[in-house]
C-alpha atoms as a PDB file:
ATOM      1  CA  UNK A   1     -21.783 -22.273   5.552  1.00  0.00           C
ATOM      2  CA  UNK A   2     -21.635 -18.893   7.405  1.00  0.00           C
ATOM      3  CA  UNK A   3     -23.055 -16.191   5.116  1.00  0.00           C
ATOM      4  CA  UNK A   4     -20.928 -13.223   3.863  1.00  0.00           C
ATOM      5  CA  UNK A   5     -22.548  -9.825   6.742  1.00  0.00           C
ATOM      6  CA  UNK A   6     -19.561  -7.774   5.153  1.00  0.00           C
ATOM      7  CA  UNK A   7     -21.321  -6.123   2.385  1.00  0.00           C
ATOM      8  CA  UNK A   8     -24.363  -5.729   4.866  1.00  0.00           C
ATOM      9  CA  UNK A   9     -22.249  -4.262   7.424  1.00  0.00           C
ATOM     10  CA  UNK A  10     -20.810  -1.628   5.051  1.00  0.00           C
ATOM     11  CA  UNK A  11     -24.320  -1.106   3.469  1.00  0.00           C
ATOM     12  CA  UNK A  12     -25.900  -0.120   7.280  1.00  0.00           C
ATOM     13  CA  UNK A  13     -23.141   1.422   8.300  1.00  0.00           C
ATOM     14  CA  UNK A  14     -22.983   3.951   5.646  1.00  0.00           C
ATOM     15  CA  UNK A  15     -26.632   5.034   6.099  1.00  0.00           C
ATOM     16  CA  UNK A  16     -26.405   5.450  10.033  1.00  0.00           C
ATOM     17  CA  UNK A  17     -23.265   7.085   9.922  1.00  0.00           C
ATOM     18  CA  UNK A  18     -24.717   9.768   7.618  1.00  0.00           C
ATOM     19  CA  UNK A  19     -27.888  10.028   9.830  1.00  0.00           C
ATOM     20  CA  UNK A  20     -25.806  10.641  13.106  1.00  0.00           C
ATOM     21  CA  UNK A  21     -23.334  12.946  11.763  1.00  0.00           C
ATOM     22  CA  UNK A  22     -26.275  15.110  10.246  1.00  0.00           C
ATOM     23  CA  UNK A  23     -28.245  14.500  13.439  1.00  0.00           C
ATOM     24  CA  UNK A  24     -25.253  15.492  15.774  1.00  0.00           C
ATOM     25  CA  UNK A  25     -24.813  18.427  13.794  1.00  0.00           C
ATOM     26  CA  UNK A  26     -27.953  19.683  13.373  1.00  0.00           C
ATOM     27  CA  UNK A  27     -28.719  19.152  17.073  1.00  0.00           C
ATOM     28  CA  UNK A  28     -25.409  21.317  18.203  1.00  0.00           C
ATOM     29  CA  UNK A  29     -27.186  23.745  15.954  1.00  0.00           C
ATOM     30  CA  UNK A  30     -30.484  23.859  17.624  1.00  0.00           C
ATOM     31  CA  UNK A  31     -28.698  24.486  20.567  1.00  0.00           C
ATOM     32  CA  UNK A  32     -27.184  27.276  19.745  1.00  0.00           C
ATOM     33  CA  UNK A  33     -30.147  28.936  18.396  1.00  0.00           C
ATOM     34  CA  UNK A  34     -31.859  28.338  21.388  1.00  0.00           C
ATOM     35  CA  UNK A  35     -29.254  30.228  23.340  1.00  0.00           C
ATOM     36  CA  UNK A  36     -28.462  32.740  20.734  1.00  0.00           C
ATOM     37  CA  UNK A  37     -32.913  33.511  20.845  1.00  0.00           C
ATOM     38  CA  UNK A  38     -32.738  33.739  24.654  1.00  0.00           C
ATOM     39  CA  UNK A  39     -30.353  35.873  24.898  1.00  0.00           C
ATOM     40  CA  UNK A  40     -31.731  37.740  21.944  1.00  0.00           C
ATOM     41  CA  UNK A  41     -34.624  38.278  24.345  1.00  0.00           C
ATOM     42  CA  UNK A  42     -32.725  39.614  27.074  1.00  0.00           C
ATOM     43  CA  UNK A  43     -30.934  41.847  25.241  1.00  0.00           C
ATOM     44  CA  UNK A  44     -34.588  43.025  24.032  1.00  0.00           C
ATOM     45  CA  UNK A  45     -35.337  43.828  27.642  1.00  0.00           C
ATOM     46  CA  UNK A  46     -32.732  45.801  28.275  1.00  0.00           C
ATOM     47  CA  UNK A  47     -33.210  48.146  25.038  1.00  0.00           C
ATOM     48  CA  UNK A  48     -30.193  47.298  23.100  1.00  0.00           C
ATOM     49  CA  UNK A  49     -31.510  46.374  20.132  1.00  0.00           C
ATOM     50  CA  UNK A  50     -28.797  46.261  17.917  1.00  0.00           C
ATOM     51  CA  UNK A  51     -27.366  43.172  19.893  1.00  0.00           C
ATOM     52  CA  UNK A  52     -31.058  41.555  19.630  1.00  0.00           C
ATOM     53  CA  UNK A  53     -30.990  41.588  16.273  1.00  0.00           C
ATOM     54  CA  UNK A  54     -27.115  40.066  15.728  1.00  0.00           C
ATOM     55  CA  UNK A  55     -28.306  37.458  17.851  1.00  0.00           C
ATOM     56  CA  UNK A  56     -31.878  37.090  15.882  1.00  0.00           C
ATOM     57  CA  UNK A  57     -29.565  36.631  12.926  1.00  0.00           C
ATOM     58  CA  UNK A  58     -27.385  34.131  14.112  1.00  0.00           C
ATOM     59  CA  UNK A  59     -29.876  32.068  15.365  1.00  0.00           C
ATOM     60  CA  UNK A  60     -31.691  32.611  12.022  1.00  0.00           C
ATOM     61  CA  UNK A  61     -28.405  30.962  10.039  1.00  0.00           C
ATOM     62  CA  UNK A  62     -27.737  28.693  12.702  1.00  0.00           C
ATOM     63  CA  UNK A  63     -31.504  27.147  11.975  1.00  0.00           C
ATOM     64  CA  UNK A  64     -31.076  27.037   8.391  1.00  0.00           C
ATOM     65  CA  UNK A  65     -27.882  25.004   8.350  1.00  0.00           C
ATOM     66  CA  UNK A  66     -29.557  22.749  10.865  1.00  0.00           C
ATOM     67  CA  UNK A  67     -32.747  22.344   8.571  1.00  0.00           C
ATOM     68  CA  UNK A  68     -30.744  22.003   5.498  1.00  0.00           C
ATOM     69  CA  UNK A  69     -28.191  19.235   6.988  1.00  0.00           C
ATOM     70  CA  UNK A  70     -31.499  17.678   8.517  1.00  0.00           C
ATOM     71  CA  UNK A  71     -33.227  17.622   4.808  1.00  0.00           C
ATOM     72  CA  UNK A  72     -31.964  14.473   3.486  1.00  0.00           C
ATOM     73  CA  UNK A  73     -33.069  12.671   6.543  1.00  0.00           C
ATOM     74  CA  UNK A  74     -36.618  13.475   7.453  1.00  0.00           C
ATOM     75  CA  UNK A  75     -36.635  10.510  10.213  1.00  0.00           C
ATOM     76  CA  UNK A  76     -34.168  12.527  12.208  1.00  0.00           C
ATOM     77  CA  UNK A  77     -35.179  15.704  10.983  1.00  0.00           C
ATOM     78  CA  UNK A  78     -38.407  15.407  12.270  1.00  0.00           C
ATOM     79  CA  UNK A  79     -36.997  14.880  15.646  1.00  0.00           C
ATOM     80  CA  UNK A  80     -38.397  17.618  18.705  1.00  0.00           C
ATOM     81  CA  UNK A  81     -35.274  19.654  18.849  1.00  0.00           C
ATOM     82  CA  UNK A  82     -35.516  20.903  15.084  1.00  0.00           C
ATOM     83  CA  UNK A  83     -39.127  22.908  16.466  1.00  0.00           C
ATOM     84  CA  UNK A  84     -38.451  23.557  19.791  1.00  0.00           C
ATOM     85  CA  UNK A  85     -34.998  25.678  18.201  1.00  0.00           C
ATOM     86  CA  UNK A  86     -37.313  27.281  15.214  1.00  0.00           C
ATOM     87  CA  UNK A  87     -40.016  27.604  18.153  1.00  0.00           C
ATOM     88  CA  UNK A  88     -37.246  30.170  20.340  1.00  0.00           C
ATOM     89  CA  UNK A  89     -36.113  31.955  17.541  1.00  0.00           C
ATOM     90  CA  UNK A  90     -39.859  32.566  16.560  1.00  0.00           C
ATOM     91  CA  UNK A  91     -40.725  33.701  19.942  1.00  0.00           C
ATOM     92  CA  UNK A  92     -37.349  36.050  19.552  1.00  0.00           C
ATOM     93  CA  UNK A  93     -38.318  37.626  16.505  1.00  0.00           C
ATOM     94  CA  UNK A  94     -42.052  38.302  17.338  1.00  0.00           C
ATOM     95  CA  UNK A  95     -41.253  39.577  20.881  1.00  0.00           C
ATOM     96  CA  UNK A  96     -39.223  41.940  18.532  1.00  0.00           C
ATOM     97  CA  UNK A  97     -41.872  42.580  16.313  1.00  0.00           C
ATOM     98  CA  UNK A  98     -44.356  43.001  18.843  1.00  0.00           C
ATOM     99  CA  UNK A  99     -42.523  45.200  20.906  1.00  0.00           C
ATOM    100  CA  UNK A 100     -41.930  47.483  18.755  1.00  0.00           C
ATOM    101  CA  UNK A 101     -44.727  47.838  16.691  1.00  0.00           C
ATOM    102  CA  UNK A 102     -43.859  46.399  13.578  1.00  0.00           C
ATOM    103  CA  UNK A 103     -45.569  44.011  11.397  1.00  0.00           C
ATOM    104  CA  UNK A 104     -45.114  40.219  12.049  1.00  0.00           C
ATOM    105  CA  UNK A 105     -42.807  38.474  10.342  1.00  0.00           C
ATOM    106  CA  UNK A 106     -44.548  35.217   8.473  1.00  0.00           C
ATOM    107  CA  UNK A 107     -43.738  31.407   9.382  1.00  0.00           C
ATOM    108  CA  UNK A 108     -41.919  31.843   5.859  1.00  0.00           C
ATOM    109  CA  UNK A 109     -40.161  34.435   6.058  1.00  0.00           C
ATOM    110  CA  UNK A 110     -38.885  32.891   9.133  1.00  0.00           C
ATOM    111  CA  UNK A 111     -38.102  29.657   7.349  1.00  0.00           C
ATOM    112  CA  UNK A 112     -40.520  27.780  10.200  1.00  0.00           C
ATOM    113  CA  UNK A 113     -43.021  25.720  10.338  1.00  0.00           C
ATOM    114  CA  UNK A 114     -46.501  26.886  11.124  1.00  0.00           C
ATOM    115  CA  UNK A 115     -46.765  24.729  14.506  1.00  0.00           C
ATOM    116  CA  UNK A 116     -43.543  26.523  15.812  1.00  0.00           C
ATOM    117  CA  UNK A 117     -44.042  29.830  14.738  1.00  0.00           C
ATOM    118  CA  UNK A 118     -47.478  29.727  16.517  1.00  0.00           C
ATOM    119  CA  UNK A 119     -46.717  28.463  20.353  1.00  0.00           C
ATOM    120  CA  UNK A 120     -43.414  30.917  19.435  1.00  0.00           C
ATOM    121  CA  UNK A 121     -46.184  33.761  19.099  1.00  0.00           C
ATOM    122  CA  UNK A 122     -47.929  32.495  22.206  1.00  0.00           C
ATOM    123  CA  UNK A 123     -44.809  32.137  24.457  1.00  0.00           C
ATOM    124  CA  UNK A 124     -44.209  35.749  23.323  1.00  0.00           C
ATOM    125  CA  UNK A 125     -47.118  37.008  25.146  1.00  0.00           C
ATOM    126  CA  UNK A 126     -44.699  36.098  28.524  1.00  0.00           C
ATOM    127  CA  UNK A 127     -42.174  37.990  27.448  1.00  0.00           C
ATOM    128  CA  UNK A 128     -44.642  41.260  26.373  1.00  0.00           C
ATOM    129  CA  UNK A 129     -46.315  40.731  29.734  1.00  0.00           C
ATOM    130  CA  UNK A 130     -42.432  40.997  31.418  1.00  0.00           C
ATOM    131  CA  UNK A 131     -42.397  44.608  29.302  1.00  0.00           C
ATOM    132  CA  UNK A 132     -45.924  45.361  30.525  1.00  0.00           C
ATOM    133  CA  UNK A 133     -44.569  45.141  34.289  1.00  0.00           C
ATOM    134  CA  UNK A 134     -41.270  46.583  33.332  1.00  0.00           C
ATOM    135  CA  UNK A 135     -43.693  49.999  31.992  1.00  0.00           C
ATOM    136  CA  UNK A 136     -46.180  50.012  34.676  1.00  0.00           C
ATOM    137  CA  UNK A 137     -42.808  50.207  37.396  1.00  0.00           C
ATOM    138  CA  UNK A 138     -42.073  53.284  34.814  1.00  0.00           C
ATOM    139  CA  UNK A 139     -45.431  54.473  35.396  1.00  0.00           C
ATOM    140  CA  UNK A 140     -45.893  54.661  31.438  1.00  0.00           C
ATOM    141  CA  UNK A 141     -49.381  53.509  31.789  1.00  0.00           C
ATOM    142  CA  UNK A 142     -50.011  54.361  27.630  1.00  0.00           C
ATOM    143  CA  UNK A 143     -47.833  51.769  26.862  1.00  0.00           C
ATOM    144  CA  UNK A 144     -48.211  49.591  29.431  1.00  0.00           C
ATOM    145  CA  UNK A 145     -52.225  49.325  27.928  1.00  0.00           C
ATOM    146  CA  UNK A 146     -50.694  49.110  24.499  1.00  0.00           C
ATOM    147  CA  UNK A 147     -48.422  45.983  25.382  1.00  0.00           C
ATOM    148  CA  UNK A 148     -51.506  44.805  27.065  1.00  0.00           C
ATOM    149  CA  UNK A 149     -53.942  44.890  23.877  1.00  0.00           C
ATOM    150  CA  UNK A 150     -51.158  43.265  21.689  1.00  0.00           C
ATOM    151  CA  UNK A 151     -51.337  40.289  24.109  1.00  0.00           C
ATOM    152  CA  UNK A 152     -54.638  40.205  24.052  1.00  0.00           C
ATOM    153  CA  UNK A 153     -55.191  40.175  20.185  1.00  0.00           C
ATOM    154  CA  UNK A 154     -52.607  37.613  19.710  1.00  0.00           C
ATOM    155  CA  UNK A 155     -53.951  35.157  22.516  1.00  0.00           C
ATOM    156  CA  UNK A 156     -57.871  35.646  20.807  1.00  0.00           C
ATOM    157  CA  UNK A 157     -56.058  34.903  17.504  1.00  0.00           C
ATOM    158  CA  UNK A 158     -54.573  31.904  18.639  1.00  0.00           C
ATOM    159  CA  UNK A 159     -57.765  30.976  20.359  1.00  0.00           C
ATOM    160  CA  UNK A 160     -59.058  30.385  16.448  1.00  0.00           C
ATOM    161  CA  UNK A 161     -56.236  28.202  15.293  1.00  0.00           C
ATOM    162  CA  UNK A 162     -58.453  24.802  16.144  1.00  0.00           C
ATOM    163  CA  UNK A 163     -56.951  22.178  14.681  1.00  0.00           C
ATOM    164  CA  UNK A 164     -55.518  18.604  16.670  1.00  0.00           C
ATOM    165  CA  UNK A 165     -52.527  19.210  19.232  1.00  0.00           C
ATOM    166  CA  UNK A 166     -50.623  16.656  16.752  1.00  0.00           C
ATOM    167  CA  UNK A 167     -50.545  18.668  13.904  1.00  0.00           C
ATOM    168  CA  UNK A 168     -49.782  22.077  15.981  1.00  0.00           C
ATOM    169  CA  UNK A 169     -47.554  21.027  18.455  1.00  0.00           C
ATOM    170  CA  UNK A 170     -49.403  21.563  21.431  1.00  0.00           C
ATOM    171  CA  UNK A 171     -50.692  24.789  20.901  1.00  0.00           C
ATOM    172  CA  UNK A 172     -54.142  24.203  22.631  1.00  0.00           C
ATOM    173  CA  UNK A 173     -52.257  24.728  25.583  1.00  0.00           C
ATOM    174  CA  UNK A 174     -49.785  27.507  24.990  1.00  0.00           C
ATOM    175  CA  UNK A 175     -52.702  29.414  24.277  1.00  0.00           C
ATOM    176  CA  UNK A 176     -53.954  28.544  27.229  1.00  0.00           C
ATOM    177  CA  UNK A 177     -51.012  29.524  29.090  1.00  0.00           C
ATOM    178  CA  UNK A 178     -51.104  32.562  27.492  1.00  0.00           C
ATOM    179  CA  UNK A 179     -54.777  33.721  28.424  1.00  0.00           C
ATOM    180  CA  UNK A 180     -53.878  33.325  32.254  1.00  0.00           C
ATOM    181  CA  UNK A 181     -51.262  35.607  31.534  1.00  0.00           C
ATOM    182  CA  UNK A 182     -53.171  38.012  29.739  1.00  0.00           C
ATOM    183  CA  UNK A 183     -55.664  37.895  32.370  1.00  0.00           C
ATOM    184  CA  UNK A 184     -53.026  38.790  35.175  1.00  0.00           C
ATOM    185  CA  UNK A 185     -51.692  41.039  33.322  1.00  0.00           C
ATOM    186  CA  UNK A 186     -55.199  42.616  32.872  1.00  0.00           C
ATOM    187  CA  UNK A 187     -55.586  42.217  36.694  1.00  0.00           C
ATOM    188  CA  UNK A 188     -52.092  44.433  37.272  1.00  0.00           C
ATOM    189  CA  UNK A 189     -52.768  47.024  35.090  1.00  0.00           C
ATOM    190  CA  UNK A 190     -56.146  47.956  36.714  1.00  0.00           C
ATOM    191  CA  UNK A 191     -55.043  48.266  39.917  1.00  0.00           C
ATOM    192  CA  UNK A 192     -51.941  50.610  38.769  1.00  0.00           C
ATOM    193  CA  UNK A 193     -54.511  52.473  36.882  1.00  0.00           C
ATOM    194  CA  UNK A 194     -56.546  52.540  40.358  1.00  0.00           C
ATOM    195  CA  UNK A 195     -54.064  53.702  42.743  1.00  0.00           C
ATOM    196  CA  UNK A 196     -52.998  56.254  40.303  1.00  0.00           C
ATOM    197  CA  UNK A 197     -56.643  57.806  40.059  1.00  0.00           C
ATOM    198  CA  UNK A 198     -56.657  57.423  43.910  1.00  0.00           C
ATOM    199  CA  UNK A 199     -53.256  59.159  44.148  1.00  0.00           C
ATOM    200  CA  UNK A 200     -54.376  62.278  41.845  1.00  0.00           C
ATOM    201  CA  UNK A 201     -57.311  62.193  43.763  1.00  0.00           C
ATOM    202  CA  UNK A 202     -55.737  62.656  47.029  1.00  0.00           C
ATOM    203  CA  UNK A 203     -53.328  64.769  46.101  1.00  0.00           C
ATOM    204  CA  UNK A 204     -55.752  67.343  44.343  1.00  0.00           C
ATOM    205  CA  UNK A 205     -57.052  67.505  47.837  1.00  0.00           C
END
């Protein structure tokens, strides 16, 4: 006698379905934050700050839809693409932050976790060393050194955060990433600073 699989069918069925419609949903999402962050970025680069900030707040809804569709399934929501999305639109917001000044935003106030928010802070230093560079070729050597101590603090701040890889996502070496940066960066603005003081020099002559 062949046993009745209907029931079971329906039964499975019914829970996957749920789980791939949240996770193809929260996915398209994460996507989209990522893009919206990046170009978020860009538009920080280029000084128009009123787009960054539309696009900081899209991605910022975009991620909490994702998270709260996500929610009910843990299994999927726990999947890479829910931090490496809250990861870019961390890195967006403290590039912001950071750039201009301002205090830091918390991991809650972000609605991210911890692990995200921090390699977000350390891939941030990239994009203040791109505005270091982007200074020096403006000769604005003040603010050039001021971009250049804000990377610093954060990477010897992130150099205390010494917990397991697992439990922060890797940040061991985004931190390390993030030194050699610094330390170029270090390496450029010194030699500006030098050929300026040579150039004076000279031309006081």
């Amino acid at each position: 006698m062949n046993p009745d699989l209907e029931p079971l069918r329906r039964s499975v069925t019914e829970v996957f379905d749920d789980k791939y419609r949240a996770r193809e949903r929260g996915l398209a999402n994460c996507r989209k934050v990522i893009r919206s962050s990046a170009n978020a970025i860009r538009a920080l680069h280029r000084g128009e700050a009123a787009e960054a900030n539309a696009l900081m707040t899209e991605a910022g809804s975009l991620l909490r839809e994702a998270t709260d569709v996500l929610a009910l399934h843990p299994d999927v929501g726990n999947a890479g693409f829910i931090h490496d999305a809250a990861k870019e639109y961390a890195e967006a917001r403290l590039t912001a932050a950071l750039g201009s000044g301002a205090p830091l935003p918390l991991p809650r106030e972000l609605g991210v976790e911890p692990a995200a928010y921090l390699n977000g802070l350390g891939e941030a230093v990239g994009e203040l060393r791109r505005r270091m560079l982007d200074l020096l070729r403006a000769d604005e050597l003040g603010p050039a050194a001021s971009t250049l101590e804000a990377m610093d603090a954060v990477v010897e701040f992130l150099a205390t955060v010494d917990y397991p890889d697992g439990m922060t996502g890797g940040l061991r070496r985004t931190t390390d990433v993030a030194r050699a940066l610094v330390e170029r960066s270090r390496s450029d603005l010194t030699t500006t600073v030098v050929q300026e003081r040579l150039r004076r020099e000279l031309q006081g002559r």
